[in-house]
Protein backbone atom coordinates (compact mmCIF):
# COMPACT_ATOMS: atom_id res chain seq x y z
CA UNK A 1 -82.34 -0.98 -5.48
CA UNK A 2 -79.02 -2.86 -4.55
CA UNK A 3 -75.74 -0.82 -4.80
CA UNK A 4 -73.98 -3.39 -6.39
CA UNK A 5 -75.92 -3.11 -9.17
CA UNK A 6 -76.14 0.55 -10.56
CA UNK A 7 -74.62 0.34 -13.91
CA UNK A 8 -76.39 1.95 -16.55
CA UNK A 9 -77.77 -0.28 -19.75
CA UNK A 10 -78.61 1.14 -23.57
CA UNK A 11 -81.60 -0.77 -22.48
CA UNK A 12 -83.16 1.07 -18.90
CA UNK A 13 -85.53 3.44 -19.39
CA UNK A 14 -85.51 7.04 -18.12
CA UNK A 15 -87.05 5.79 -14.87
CA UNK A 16 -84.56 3.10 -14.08
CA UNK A 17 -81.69 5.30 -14.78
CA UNK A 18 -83.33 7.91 -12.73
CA UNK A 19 -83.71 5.28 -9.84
CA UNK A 20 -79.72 3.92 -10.36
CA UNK A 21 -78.62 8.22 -10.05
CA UNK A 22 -80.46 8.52 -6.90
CA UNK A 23 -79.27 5.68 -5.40
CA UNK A 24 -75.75 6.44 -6.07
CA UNK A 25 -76.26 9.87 -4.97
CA UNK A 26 -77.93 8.69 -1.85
CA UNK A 27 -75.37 6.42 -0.87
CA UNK A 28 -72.90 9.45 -1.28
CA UNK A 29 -74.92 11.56 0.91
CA UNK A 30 -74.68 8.73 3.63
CA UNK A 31 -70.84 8.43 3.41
CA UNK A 32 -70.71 11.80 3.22
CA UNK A 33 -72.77 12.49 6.84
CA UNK A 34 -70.29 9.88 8.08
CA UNK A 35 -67.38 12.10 7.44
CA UNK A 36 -69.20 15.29 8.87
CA UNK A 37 -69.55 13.14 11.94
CA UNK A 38 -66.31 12.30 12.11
CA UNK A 39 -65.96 15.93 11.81
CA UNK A 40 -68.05 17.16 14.44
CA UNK A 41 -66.41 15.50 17.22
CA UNK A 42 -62.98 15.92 16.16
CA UNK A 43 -64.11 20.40 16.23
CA UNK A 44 -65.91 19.70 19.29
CA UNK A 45 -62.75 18.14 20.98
CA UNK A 46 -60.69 21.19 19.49
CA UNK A 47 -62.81 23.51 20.80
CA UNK A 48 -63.21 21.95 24.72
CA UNK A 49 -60.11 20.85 24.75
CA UNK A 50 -57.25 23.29 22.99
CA UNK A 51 -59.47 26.47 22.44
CA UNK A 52 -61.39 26.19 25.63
CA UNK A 53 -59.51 28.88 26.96
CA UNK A 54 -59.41 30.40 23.73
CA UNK A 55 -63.17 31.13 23.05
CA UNK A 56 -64.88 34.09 24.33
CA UNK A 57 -68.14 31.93 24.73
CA UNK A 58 -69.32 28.01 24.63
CA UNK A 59 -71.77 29.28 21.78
CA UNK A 60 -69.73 27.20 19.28
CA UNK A 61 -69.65 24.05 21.02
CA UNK A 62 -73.05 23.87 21.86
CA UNK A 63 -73.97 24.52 18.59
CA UNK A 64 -71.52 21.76 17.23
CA UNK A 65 -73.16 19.62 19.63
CA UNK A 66 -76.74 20.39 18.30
CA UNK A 67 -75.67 20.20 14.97
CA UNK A 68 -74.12 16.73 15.63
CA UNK A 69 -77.22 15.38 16.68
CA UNK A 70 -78.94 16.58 13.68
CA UNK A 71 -76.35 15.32 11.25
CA UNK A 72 -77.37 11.83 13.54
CA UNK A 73 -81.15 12.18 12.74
CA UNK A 74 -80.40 13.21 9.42
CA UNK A 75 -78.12 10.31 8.80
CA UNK A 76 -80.48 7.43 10.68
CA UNK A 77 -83.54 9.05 8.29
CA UNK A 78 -81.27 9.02 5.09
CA UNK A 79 -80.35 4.95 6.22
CA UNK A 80 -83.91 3.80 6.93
CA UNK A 81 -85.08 5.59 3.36
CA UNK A 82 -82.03 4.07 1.80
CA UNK A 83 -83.40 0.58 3.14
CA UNK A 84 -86.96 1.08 1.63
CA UNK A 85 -86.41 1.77 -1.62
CA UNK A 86 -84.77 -1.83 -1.78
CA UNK A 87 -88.94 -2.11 -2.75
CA UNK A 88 -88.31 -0.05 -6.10
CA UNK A 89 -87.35 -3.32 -8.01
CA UNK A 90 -91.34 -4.42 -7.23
CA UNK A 91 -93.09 -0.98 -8.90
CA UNK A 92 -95.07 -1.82 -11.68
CA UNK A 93 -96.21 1.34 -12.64
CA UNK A 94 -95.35 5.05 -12.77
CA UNK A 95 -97.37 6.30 -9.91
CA UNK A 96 -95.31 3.91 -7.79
CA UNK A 97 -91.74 5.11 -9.47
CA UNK A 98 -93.24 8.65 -9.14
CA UNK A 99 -93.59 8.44 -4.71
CA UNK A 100 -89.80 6.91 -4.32
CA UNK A 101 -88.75 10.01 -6.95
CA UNK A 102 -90.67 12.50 -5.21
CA UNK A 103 -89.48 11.32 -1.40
CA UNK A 104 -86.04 10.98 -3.51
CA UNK A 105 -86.20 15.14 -3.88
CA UNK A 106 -87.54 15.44 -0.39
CA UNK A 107 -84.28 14.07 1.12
CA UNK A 108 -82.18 15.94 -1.58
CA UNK A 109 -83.58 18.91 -0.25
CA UNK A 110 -82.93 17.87 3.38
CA UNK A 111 -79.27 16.94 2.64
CA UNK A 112 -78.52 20.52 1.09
CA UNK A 113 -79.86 22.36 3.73
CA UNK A 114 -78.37 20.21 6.42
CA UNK A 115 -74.90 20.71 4.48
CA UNK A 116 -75.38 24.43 3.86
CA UNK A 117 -76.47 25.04 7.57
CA UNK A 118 -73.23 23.45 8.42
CA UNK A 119 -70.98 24.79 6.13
CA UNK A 120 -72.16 28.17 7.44
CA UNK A 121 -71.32 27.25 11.28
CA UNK A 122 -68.17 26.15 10.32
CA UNK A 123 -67.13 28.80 8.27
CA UNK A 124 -68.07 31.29 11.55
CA UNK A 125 -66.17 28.94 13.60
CA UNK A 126 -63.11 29.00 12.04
CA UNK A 127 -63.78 33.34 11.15
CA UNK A 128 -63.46 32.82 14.95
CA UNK A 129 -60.58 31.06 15.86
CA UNK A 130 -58.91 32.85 13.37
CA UNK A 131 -55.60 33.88 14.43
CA UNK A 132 -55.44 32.25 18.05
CA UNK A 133 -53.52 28.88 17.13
CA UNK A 134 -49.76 29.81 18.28
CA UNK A 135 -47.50 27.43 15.99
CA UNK A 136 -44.80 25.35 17.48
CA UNK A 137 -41.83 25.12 14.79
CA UNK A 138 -40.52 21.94 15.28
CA UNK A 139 -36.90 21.39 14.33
């Protein structure tokens, strides 16, 4: 299903809207694993270069790091499913609409827990750094 061609008729059925919502929300999913990437080495740079001496342990980065390279498998996955559903357009019946929906939830599910497993890292991350930045007041 092309991108640039998600808006919603009177005249789609339930599936095709169904198919136009996924896609959207896939392609936000995708953006949005670009950002946590972005993410990930910007923390992992903080953390080897101005906490190193900082951190009681290299727990954190190393998890980062392994986390980084799942949000890379996750993201290369989410791409190459992205790609075949280009095939949607060419179902002709509902068992075929029902295998991209089903996969569809299989990723969803993938996402969130990839997101929540990450939000959870982070949030101990920063519990740990928590109070040892020293501020610079700049005049």
């Amino acid at each position: 299903m092309k991108t640039e061609n998600l808006e919603i008729f009177n005249h789609d059925t339930n599936v095709d809207v169904t198919h136009k919502v996924n896609t959207m929300e896939l392609d936000n999913w995708i953006n949005h694993l670009k950002y946590i990437k972005k993410e990930l080495t910007n923390l992992i740079n903080v953390c080897k270069n101005e906490l190193n001496d900082k951190l009681d342990d290299n727990s954190v980065v190393v998890r980062f790091e392994k986390k980084q390279v799942e949000n890379e498998i996750l993201f290369n996955a989410l791409n190459k499913y992205s790609n075949s559903r280009l095939n949607i357009v060419e179902c002709e019946d509902t068992d075929c609409d029902m295998v991209y929906i089903t996969e569809h939830e299989s990723y969803r599910r993938s996402y969130l827990y990839h997101l929540d497993k990450y939000r959870r890292l982070k949030d101990e991350f920063f519990s740990k750094v928590q109070g040892r930045f020293t501020f610079v007041k700049s005049n």
